[in-house]
N, C-alpha and C. Protein backbone atom coordinates (compact mmCIF):
# COMPACT_ATOMS: atom_id res chain seq x y z
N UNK A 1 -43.19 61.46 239.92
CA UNK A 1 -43.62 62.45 238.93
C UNK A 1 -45.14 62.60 239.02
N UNK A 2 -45.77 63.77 239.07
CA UNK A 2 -47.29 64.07 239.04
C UNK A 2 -47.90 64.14 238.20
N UNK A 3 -48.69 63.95 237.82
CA UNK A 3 -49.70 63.12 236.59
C UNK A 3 -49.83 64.49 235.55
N UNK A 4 -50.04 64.12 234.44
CA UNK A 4 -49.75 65.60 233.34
C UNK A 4 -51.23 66.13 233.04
N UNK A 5 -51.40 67.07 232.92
CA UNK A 5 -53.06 67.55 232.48
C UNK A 5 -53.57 67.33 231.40
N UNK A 6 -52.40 67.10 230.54
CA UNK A 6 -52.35 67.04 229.16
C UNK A 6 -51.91 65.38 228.31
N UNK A 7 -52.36 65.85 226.59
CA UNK A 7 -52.20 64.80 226.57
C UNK A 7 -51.16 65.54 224.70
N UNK A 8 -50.42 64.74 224.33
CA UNK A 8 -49.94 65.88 223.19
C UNK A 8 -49.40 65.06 221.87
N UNK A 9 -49.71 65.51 220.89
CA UNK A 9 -49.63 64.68 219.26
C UNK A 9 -48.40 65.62 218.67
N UNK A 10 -47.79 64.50 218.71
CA UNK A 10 -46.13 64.12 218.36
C UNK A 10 -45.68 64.53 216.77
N UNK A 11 -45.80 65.90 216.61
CA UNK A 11 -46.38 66.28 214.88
C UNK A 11 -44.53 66.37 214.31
N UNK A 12 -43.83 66.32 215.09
CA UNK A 12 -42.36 66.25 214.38
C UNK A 12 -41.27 65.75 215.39
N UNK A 13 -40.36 64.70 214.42
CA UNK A 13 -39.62 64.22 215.43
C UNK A 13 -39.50 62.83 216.55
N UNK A 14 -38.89 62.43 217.06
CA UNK A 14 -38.65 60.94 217.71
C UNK A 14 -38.15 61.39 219.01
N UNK A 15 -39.07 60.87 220.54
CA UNK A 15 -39.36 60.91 221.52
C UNK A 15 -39.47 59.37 222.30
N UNK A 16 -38.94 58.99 223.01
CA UNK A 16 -39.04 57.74 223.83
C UNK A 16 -38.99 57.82 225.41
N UNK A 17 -40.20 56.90 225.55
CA UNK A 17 -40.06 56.38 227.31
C UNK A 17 -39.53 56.18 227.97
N UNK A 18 -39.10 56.01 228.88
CA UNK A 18 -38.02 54.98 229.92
C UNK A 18 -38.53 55.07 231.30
N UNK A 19 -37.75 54.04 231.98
CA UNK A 19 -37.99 54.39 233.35
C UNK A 19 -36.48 54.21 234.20
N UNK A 20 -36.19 54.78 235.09
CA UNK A 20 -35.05 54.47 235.65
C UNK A 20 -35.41 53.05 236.47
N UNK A 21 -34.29 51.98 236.47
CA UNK A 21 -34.29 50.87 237.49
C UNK A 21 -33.37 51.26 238.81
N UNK A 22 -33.71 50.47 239.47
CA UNK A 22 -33.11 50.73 241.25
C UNK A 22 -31.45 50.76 241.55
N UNK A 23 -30.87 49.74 240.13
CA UNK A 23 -29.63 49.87 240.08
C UNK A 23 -29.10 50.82 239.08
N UNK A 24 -29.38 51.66 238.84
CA UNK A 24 -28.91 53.01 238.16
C UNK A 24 -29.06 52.95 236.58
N UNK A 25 -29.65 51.47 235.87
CA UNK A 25 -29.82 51.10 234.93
C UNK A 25 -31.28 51.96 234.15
N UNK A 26 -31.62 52.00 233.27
CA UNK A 26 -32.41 52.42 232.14
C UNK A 26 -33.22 51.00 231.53
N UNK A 27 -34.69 51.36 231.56
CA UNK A 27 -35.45 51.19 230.56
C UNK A 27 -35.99 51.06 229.82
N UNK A 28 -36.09 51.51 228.41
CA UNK A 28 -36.57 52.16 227.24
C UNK A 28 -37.86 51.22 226.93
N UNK A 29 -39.03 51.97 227.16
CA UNK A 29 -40.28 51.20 227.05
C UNK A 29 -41.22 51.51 225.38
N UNK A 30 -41.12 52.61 224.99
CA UNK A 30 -41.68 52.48 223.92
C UNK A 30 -41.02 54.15 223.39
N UNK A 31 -40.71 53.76 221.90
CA UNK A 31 -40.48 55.05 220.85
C UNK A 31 -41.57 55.67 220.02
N UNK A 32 -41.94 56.66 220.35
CA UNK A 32 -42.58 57.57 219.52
C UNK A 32 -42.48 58.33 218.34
N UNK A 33 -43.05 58.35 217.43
CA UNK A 33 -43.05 58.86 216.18
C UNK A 33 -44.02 59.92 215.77
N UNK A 34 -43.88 60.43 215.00
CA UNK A 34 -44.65 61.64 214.30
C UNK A 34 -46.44 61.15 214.06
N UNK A 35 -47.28 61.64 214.46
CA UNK A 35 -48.71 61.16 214.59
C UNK A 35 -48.83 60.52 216.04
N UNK A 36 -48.09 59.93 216.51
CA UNK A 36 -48.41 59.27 217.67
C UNK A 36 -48.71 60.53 219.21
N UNK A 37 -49.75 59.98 219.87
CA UNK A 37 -50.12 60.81 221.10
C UNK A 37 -49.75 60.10 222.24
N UNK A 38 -48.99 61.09 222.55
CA UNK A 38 -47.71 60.88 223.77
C UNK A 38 -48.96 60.89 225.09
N UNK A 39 -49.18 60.47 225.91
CA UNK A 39 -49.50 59.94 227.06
C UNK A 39 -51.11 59.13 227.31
N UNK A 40 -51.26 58.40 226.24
CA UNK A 40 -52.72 57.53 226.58
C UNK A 40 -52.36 56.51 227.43
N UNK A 41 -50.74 56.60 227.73
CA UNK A 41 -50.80 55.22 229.11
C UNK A 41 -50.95 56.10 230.59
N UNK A 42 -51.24 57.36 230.48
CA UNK A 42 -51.24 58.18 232.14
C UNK A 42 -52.72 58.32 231.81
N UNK A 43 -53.23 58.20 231.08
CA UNK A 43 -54.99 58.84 231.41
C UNK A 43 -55.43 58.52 232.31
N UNK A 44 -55.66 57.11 233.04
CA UNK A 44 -56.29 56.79 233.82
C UNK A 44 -55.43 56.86 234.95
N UNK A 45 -54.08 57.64 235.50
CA UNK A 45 -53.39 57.56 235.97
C UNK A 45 -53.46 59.13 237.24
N UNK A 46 -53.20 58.97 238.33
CA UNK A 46 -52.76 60.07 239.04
C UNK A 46 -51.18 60.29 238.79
N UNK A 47 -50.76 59.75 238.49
CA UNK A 47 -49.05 59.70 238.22
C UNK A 47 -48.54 58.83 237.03
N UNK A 48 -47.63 60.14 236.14
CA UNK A 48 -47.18 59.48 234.69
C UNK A 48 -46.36 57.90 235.49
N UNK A 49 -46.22 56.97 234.31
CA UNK A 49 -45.43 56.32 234.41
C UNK A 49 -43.65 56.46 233.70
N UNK A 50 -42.83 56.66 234.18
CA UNK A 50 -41.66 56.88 233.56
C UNK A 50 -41.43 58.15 233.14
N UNK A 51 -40.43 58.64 232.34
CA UNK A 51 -39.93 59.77 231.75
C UNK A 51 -40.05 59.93 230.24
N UNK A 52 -39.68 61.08 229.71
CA UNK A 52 -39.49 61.42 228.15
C UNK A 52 -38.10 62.15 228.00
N UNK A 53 -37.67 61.29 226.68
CA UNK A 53 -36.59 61.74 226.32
C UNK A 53 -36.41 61.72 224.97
N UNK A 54 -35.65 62.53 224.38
CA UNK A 54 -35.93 63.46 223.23
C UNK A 54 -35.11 62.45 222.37
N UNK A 55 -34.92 61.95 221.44
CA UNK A 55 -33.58 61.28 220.10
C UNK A 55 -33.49 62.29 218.78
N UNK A 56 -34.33 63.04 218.53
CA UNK A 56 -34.30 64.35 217.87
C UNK A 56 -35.15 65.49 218.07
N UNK A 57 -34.70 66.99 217.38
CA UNK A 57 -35.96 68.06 217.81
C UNK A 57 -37.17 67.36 217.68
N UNK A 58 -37.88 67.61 218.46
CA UNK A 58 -39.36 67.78 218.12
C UNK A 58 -40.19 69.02 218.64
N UNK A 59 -41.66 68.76 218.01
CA UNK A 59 -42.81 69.51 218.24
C UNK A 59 -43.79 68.99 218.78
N UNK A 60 -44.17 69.45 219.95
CA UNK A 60 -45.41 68.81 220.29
C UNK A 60 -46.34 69.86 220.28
N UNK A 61 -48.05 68.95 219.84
CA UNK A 61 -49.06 69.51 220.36
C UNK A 61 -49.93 69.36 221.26
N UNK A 62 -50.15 69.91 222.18
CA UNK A 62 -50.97 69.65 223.20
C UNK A 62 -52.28 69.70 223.52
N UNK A 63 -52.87 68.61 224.21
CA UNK A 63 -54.60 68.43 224.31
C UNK A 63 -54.47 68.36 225.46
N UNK A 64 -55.69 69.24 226.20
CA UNK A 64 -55.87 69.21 227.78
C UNK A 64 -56.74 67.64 227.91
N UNK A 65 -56.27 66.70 228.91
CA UNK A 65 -57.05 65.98 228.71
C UNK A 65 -58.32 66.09 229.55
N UNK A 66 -58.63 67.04 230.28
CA UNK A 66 -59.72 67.44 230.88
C UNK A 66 -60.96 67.65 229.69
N UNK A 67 -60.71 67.67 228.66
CA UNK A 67 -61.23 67.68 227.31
C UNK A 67 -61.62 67.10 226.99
N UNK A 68 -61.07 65.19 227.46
CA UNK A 68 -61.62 64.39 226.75
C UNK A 68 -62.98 63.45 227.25
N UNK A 69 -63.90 64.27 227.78
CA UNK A 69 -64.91 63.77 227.93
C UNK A 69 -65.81 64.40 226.88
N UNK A 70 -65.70 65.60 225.79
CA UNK A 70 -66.68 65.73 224.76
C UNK A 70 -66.01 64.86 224.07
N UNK A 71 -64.72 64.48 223.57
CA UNK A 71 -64.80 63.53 222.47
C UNK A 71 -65.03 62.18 222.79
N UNK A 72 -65.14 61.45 223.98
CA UNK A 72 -66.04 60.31 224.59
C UNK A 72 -67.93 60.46 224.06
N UNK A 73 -68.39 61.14 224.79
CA UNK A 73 -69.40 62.01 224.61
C UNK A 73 -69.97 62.02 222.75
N UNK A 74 -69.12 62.85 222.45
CA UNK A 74 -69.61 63.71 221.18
C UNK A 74 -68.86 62.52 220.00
N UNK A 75 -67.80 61.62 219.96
CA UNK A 75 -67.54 61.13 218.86
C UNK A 75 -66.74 59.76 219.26
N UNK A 76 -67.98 58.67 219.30
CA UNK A 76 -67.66 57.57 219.34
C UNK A 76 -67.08 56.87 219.30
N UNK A 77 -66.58 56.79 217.85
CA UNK A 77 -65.90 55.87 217.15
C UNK A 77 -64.00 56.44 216.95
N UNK A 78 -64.11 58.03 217.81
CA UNK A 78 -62.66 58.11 217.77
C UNK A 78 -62.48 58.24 219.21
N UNK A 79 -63.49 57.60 220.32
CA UNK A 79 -63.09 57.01 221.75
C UNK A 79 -62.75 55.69 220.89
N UNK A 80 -63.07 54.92 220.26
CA UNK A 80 -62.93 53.48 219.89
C UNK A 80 -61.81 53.10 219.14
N UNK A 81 -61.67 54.39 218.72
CA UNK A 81 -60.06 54.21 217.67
C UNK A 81 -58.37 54.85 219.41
N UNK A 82 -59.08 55.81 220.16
CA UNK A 82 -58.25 55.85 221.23
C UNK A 82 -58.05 54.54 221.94
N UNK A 83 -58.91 53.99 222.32
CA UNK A 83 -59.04 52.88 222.76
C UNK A 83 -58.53 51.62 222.20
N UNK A 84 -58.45 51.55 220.76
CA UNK A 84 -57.72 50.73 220.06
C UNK A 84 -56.05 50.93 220.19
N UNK A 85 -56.26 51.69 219.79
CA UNK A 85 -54.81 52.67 220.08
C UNK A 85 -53.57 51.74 221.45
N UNK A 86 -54.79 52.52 222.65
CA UNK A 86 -53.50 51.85 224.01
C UNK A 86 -53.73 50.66 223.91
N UNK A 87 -54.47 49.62 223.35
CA UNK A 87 -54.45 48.22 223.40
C UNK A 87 -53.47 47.65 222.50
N UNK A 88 -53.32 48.41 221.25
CA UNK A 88 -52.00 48.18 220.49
C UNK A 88 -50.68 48.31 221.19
N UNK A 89 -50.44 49.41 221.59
CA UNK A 89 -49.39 49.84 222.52
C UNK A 89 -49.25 48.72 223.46
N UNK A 90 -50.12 47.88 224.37
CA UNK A 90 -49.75 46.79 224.93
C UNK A 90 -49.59 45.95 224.41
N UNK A 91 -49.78 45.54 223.48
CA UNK A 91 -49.79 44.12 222.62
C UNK A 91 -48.43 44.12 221.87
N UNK A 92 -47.64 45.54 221.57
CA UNK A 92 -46.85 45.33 220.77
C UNK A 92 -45.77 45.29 222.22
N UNK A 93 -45.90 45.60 223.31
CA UNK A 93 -45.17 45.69 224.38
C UNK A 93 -44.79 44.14 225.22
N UNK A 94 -46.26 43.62 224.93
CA UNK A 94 -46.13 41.97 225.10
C UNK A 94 -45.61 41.55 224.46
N UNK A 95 -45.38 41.90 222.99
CA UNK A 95 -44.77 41.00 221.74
C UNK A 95 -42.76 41.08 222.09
N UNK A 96 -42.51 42.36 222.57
CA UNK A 96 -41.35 42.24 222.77
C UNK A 96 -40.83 41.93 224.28
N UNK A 97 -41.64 41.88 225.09
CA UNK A 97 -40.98 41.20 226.52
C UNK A 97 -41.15 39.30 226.01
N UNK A 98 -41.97 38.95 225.40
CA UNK A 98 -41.81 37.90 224.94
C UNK A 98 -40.66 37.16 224.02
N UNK A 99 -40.35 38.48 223.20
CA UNK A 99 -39.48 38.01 222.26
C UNK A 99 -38.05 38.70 222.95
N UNK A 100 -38.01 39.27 224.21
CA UNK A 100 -36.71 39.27 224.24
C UNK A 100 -36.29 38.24 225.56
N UNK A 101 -37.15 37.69 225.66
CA UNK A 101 -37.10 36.62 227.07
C UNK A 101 -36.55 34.96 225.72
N UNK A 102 -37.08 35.43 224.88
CA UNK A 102 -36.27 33.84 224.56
C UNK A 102 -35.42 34.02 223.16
N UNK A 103 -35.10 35.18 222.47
CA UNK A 103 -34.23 35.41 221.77
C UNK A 103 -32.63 35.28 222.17
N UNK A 104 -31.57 35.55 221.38
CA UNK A 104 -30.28 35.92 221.69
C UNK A 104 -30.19 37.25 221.29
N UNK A 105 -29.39 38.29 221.34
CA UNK A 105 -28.96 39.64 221.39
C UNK A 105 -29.21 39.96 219.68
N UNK A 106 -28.54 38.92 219.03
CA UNK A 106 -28.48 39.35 217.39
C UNK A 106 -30.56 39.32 216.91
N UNK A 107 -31.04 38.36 217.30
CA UNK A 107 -32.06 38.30 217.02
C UNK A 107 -33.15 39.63 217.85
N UNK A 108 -32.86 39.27 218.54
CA UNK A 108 -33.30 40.60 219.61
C UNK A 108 -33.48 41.93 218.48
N UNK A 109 -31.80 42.29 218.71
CA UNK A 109 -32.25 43.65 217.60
C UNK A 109 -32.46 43.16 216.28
N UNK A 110 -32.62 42.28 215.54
CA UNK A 110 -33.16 42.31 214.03
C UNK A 110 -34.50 42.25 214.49
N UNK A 111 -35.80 41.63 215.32
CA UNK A 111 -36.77 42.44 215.69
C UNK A 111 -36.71 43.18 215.99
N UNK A 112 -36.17 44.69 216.96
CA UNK A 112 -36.38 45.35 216.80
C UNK A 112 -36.42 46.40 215.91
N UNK A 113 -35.49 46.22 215.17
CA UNK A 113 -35.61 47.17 213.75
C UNK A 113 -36.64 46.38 212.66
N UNK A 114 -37.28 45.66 213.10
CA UNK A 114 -38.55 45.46 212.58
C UNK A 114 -39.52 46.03 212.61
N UNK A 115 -39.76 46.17 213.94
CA UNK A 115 -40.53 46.89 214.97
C UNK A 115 -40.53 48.32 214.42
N UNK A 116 -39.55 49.30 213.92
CA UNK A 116 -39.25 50.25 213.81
C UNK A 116 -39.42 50.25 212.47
N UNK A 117 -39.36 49.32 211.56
CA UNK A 117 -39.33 49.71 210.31
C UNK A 117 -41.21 49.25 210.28
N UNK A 118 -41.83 48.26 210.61
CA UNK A 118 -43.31 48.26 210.88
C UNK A 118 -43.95 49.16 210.99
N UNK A 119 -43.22 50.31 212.36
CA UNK A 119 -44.27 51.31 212.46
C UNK A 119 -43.87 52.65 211.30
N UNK A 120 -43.03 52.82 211.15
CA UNK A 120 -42.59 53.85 209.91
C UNK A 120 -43.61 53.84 208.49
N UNK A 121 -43.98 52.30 208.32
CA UNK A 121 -44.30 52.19 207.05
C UNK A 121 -46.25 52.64 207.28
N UNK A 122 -46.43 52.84 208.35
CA UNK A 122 -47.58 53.61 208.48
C UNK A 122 -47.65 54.90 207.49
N UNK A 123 -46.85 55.80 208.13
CA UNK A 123 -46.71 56.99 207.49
C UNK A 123 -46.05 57.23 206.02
N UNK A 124 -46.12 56.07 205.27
CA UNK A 124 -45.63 56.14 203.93
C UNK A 124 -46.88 55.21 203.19
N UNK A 125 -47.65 55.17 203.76
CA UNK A 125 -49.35 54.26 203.40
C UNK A 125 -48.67 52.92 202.90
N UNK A 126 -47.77 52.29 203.47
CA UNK A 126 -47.71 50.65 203.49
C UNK A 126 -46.43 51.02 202.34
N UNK A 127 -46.50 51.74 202.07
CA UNK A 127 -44.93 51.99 200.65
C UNK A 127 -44.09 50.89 201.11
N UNK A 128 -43.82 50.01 199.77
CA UNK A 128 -42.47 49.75 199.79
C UNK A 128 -41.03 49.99 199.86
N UNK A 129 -40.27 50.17 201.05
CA UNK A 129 -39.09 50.59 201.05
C UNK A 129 -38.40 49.25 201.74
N UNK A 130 -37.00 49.71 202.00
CA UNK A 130 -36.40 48.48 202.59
C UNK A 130 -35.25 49.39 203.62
N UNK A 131 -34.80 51.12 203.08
CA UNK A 131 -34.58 51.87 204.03
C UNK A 131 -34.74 52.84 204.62
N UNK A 132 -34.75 53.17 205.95
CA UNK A 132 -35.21 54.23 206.90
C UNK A 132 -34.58 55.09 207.60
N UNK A 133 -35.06 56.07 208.41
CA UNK A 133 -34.02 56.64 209.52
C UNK A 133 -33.88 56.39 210.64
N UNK A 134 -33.17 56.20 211.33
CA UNK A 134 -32.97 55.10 212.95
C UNK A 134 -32.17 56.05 213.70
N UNK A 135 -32.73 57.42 213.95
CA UNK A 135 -31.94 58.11 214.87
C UNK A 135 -31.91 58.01 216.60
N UNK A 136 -32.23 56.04 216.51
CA UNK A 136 -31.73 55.99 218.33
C UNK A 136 -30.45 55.62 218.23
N UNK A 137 -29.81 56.00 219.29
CA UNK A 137 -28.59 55.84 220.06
C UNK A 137 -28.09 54.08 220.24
N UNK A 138 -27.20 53.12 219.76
CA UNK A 138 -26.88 52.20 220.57
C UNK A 138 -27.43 52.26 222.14
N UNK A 139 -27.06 53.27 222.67
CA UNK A 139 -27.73 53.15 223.88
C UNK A 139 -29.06 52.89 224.58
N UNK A 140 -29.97 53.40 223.25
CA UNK A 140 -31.30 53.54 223.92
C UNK A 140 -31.91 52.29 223.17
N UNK A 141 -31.37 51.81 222.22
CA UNK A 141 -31.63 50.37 221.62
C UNK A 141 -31.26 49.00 222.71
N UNK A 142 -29.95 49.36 223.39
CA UNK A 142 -29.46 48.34 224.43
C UNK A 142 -30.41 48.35 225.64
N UNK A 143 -30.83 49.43 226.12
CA UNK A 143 -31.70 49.94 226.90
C UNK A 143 -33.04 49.53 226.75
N UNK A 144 -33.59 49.33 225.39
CA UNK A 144 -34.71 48.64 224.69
C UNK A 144 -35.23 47.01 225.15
N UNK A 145 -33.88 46.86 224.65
CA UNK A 145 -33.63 45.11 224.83
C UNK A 145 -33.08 44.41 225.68
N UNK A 146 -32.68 45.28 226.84
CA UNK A 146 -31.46 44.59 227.75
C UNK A 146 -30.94 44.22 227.52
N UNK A 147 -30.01 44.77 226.62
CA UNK A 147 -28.28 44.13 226.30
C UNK A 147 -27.45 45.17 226.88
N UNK A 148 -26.67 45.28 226.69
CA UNK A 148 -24.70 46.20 226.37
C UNK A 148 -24.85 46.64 224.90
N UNK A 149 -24.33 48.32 225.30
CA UNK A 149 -23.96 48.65 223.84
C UNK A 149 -23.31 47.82 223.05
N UNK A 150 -22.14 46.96 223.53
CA UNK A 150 -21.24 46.30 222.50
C UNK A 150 -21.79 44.84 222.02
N UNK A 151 -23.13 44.71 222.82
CA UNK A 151 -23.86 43.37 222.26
C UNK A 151 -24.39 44.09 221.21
N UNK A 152 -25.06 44.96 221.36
CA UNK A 152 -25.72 45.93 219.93
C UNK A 152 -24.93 45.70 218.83
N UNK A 153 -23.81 46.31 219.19
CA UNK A 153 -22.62 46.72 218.33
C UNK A 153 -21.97 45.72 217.52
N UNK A 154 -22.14 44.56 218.05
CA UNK A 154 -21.95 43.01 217.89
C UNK A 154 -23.09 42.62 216.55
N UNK A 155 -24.40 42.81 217.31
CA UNK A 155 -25.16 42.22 216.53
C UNK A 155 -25.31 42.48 215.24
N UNK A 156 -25.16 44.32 215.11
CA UNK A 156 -25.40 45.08 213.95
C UNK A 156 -24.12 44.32 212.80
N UNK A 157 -23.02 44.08 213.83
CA UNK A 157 -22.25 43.39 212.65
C UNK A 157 -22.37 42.17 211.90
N UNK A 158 -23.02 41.48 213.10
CA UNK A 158 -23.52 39.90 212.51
C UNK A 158 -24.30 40.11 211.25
N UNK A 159 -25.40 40.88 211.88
CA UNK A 159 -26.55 41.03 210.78
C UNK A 159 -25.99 41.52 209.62
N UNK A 160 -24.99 42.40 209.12
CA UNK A 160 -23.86 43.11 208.51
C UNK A 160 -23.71 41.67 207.32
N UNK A 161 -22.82 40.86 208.38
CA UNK A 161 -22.48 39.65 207.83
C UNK A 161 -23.03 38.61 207.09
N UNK A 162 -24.42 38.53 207.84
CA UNK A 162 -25.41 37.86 207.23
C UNK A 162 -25.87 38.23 206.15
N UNK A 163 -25.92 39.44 205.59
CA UNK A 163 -26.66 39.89 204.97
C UNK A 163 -27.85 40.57 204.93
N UNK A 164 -28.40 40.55 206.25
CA UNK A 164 -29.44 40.69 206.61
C UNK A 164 -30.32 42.12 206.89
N UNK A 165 -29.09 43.17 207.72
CA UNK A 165 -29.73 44.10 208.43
C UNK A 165 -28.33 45.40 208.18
N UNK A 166 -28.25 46.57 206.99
CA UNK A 166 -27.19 47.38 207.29
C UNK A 166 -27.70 49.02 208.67
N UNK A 167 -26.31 49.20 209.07
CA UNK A 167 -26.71 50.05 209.95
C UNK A 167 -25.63 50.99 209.60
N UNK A 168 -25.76 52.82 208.93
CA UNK A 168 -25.06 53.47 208.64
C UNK A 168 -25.68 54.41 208.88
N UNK A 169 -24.83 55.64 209.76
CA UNK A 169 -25.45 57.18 209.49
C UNK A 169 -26.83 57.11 209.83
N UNK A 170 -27.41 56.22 210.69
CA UNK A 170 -28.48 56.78 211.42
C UNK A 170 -29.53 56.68 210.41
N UNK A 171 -29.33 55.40 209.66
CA UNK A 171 -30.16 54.84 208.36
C UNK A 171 -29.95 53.45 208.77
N UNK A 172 -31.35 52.78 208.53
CA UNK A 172 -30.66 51.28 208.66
C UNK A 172 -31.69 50.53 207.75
N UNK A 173 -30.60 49.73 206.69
CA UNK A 173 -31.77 49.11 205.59
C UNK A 173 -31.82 47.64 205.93
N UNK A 174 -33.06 47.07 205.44
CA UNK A 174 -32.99 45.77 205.71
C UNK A 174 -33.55 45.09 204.34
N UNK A 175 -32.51 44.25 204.09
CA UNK A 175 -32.06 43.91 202.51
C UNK A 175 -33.37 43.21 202.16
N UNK A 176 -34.50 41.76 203.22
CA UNK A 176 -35.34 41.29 202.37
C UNK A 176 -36.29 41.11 203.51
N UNK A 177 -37.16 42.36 204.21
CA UNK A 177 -37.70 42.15 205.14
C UNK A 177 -38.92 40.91 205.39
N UNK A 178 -39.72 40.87 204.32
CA UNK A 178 -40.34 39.71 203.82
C UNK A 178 -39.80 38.38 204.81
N UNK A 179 -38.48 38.11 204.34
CA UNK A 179 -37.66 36.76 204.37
C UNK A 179 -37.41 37.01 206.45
N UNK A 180 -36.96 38.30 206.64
CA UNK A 180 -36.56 38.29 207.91
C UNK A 180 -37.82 38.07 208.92
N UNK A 181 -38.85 38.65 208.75
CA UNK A 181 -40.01 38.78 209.54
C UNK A 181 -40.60 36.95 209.36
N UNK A 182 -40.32 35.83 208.26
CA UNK A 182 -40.45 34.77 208.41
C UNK A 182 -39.78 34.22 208.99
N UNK A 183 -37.97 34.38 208.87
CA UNK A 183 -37.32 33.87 209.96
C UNK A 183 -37.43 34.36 211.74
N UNK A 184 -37.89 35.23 211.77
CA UNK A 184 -37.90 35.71 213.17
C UNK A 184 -39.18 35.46 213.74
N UNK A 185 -40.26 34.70 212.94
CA UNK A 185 -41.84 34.36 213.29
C UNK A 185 -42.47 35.97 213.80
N UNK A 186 -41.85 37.28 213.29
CA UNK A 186 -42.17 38.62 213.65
C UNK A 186 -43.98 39.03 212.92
N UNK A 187 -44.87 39.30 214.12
CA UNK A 187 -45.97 39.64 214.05
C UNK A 187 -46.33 41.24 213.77
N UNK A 188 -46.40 41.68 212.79
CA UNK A 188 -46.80 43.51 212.32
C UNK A 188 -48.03 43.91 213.03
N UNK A 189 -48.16 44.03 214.01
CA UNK A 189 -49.75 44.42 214.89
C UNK A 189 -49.78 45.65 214.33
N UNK A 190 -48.68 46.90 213.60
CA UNK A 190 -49.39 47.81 213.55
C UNK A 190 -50.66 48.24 212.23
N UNK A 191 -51.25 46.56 211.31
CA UNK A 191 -51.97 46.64 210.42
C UNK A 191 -52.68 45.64 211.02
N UNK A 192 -53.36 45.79 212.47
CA UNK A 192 -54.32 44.43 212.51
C UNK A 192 -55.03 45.12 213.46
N UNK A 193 -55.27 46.15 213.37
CA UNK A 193 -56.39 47.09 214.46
C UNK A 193 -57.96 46.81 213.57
N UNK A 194 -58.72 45.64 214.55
CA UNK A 194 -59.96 45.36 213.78
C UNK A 194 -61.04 46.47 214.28
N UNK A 195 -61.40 47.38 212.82
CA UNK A 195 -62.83 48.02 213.25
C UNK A 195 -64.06 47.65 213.44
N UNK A 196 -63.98 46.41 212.91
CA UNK A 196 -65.55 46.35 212.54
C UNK A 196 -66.34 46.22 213.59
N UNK A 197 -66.29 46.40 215.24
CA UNK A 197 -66.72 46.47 215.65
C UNK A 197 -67.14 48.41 216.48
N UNK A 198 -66.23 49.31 215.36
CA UNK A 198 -66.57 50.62 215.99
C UNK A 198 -67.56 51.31 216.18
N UNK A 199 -68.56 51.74 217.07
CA UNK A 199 -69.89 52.38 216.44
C UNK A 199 -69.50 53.23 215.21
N UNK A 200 -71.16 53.22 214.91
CA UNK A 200 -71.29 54.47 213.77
C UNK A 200 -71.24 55.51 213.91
N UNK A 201 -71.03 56.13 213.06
CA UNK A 201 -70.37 57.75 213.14
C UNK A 201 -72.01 58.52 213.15
């Protein structure tokens, strides 16, 4: 695939990565949400990495990134917040090749719908809720974590059982996230982006 000119803010709707593997298998590297800007991992790139694929309508807006040398240039501290940005994106990417290299399948996805309910609560300014909308596919969740749909399918019931994690209608609540994010030793990077080192405006 040839590298995109552009770079584009994700103003409605849920969009995810992937890459195809050699044995006909799927990827799923990171899910996108509403505010988020879809390609700061190709900037420095002659060629995107992976594909995009849609989990509901969306809207995108598009920034030439040939552009982004006045806002380097002209506004500091939101090169420093971009820059914060793809370093999050790796860190939360380390957090789950880590945690799915020594988890089991059930634990696996109760972080990930951590993960998902973490970044949601951005856009509700830290609001307390406990449920959300989860319009990925079993598939693209198995795809996430390297399991089988029916390990998914498995787990969602455990967690069911436990008490822990419901999954209905493309809603999935989680009864005492508090309690789960202690049992799972689960790290929220998306409230630990330190400024204090951004220039001044």
């Amino acid at each position: 695939m040839s590298g995109t000119a552009s770079l584009f803010i994700l103003k409605r709707g849920w969009l995810y990565r992937y890459a195809d593997l050699q044995d006909g298998r799927r990827q799923v590297l990171r899910v996108h949400y509403p505010g988020d800007i879809i390609g700061l991992t190709d900037i420095a790139m002659c060629e995107t990495f992976g594909d995009l694929a849609t989990a509901t309508d969306v809207t995108l807006c598009p920034f030439q990134k040939k552009h982004l040398d006045k806002v380097f240039i002209q506004s500091p501290r939101l090169t420093a917040l971009i820059f914060s940005l793809s370093m999050l994106e790796e860190a939360i990417l380390l957090d789950r090749i880590t945690m799915i290299a020594r988890n089991n399948a059930v634990n696996r996805v109760a972080n990930y719908m951590l993960e998902l309910y973490s970044r949601q609560k951005i856009h509700t300014n830290n609001t307390v809720f406990t449920t959300f909308n989860m319009p990925l596919t079993q598939d693209v969740i198995a795809d996430a974590l390297g399991l089988t749909n029916v390990s998914v399918s498995n787990a969602f019931a455990q967690l069911k059982q436990e008490n822990k994690i419901l999954n209905h209608r493309k809603k999935i609540t989680i009864l005492d996230p508090d309690k789960l994010k202690k049992d799972l030793n689960f790290i929220d990077r998306f409230f630990e982006i330190d400024t204090s080192w951004f220039p001044n405006a």
